[in-house]
Each structure stands twice: as structure tokens, then as C-alpha cells.
Protein backbone atom coordinates (compact mmCIF):
# COMPACT_ATOMS: atom_id res chain seq x y z
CA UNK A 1 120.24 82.88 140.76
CA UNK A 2 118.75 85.58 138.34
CA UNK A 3 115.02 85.61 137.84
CA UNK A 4 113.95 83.90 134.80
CA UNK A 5 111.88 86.33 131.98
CA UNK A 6 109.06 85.31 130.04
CA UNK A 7 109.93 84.98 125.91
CA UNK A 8 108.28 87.25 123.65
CA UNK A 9 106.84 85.76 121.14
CA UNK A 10 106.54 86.77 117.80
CA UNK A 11 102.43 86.24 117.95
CA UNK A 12 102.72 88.53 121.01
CA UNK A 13 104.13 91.31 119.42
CA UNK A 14 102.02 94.30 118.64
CA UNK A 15 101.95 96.60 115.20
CA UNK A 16 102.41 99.44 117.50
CA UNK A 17 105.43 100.55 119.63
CA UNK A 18 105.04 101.19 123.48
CA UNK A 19 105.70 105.24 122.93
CA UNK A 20 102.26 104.34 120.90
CA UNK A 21 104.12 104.90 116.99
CA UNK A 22 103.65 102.52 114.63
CA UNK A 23 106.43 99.80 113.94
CA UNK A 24 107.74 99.34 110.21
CA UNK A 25 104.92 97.28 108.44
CA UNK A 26 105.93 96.16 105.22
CA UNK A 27 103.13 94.78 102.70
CA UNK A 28 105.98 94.39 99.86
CA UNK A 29 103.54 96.70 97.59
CA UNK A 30 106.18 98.63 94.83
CA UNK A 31 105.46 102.05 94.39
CA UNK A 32 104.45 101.98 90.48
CA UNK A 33 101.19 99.46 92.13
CA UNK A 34 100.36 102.14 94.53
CA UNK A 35 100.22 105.16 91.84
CA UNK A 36 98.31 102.86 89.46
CA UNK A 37 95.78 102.49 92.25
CA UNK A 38 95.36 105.96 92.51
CA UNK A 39 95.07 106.79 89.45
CA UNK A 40 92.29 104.29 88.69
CA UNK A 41 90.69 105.04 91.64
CA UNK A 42 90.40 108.55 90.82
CA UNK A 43 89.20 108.45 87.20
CA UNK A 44 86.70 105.65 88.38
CA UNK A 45 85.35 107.90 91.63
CA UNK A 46 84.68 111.01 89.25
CA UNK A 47 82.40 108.94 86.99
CA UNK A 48 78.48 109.94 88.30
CA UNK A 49 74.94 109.60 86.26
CA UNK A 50 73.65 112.82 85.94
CA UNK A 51 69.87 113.53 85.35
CA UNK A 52 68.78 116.50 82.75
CA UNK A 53 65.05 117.58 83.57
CA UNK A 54 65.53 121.13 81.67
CA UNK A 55 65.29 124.44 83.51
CA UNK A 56 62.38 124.33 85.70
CA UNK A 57 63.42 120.64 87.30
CA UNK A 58 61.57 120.33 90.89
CA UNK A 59 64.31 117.28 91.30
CA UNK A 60 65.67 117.03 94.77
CA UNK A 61 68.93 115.31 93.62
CA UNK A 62 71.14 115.86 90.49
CA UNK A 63 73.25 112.43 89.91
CA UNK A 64 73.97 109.51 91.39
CA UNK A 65 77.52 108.66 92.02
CA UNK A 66 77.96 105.38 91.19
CA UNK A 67 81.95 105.90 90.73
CA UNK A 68 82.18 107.04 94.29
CA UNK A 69 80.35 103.60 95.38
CA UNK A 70 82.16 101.46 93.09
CA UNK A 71 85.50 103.08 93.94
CA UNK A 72 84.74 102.55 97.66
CA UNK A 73 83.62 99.20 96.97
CA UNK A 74 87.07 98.41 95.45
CA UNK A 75 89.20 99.71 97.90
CA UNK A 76 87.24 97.89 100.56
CA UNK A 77 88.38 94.97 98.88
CA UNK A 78 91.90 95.03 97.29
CA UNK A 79 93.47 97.78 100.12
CA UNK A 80 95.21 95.66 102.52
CA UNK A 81 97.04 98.49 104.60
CA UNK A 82 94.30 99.74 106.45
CA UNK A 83 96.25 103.29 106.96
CA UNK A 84 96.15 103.27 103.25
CA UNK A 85 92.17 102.47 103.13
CA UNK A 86 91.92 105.09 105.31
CA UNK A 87 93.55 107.15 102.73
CA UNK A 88 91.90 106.61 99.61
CA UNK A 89 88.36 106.93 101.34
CA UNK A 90 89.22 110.57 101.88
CA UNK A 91 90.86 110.75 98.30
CA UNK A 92 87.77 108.88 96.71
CA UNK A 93 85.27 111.21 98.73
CA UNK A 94 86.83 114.58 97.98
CA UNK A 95 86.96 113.55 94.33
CA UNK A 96 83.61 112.42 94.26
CA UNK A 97 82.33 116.25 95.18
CA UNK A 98 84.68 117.57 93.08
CA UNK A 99 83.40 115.88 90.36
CA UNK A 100 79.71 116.53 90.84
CA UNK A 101 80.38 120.25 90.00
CA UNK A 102 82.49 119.35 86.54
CA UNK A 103 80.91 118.16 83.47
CA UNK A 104 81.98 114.50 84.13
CA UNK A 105 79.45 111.68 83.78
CA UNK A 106 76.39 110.33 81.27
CA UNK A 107 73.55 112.94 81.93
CA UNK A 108 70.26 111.05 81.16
């Protein structure tokens, strides 16, 4: 008599494999959605609010980047792949300093 094994179910199963990879996860996203995201996301993350007080400004900040916190905002909500969250938090972030040294942005 063999011994009997215990199923696997599919509610058991894990995203990631035992060597500790991840498995294929497929969110059915094309690839035209995922380079429109990006590109949104990056014109919308270089958009700050810039302050002019002249030459002799005793200001301890610049701008405010409100395209940085909206684009974060956004991808908080409409990323579902959280690899890809992961992503555009770096991309969003790095664009965001980027863009505080250009002349992008209403200066007030």
C-alpha cells in the first residue's frame, strides 16, 4: 500500500518558486498600456511650482513638486504588479530631481 500525499491546491500555491524565483505572473497588461503609463507618468512627475523671490531670496525651499506627489499618488492606485510599482517609484523619483534643476513648472 503506497502512502497517500496531500493535494496541492491551487489557493496553496505560492507566487514564488522553492529555489526562491518568481513564477510567471501574468496581469494580461499589452505592452502599448505599459509605455503609455510611462510616458504619462513622466511628463506628469516633472511638473513642480516654482517660487521666484528675485536675487537676494532668504527662501529655504525652491518649488513644490506637486507632479512627483500626484504621480505617486497615481501609481499607488492604478499599478497592480507590485514589481512594477516598485518600478515607477524609482522612475517617478529620479525624474522628479531631474526636473527641479530644468526650467519645467509655473514659477510664481
Amino acid at each position: 500500500m503506497s502512502k497517500k500525499r496531500a493535494r496541492t491546491y491551487a489557493r496553496n500555491r505560492t507566487a514564488i518558486s522553492r529555489r526562491g524565483n518568481l513564477k510567471d505572473l501574468t496581469f494580461g497588461e499589452s505592452d502599448g498600456i505599459y509605455i503609455l503609463k510611462l510616458a504619462l507618468l513622466l511628463v506628469i512627475s516633472s511638473f513642480w511650482i516654482k517660487i521666484n523671490t528675485g536675487q537676494a531670496s532668504s527662501v529655504a525651499f525652491q518649488g513644490v513638486p506637486i507632479g512627483v506627489l500626484l504621480a505617486l499618488l497615481l501609481t499607488r492606485k492604478f499599478e497592480r504588479n507590485p514589481l512594477n510599482r516598485r518600478i515607477w517609484y524609482l522612475l517617478i523619483i529620479v525624474v522628479g530631481l531631474v526636473s527641479y534643476f530644468l526650467p519645467a513648472g509655473i514659477v510664481i
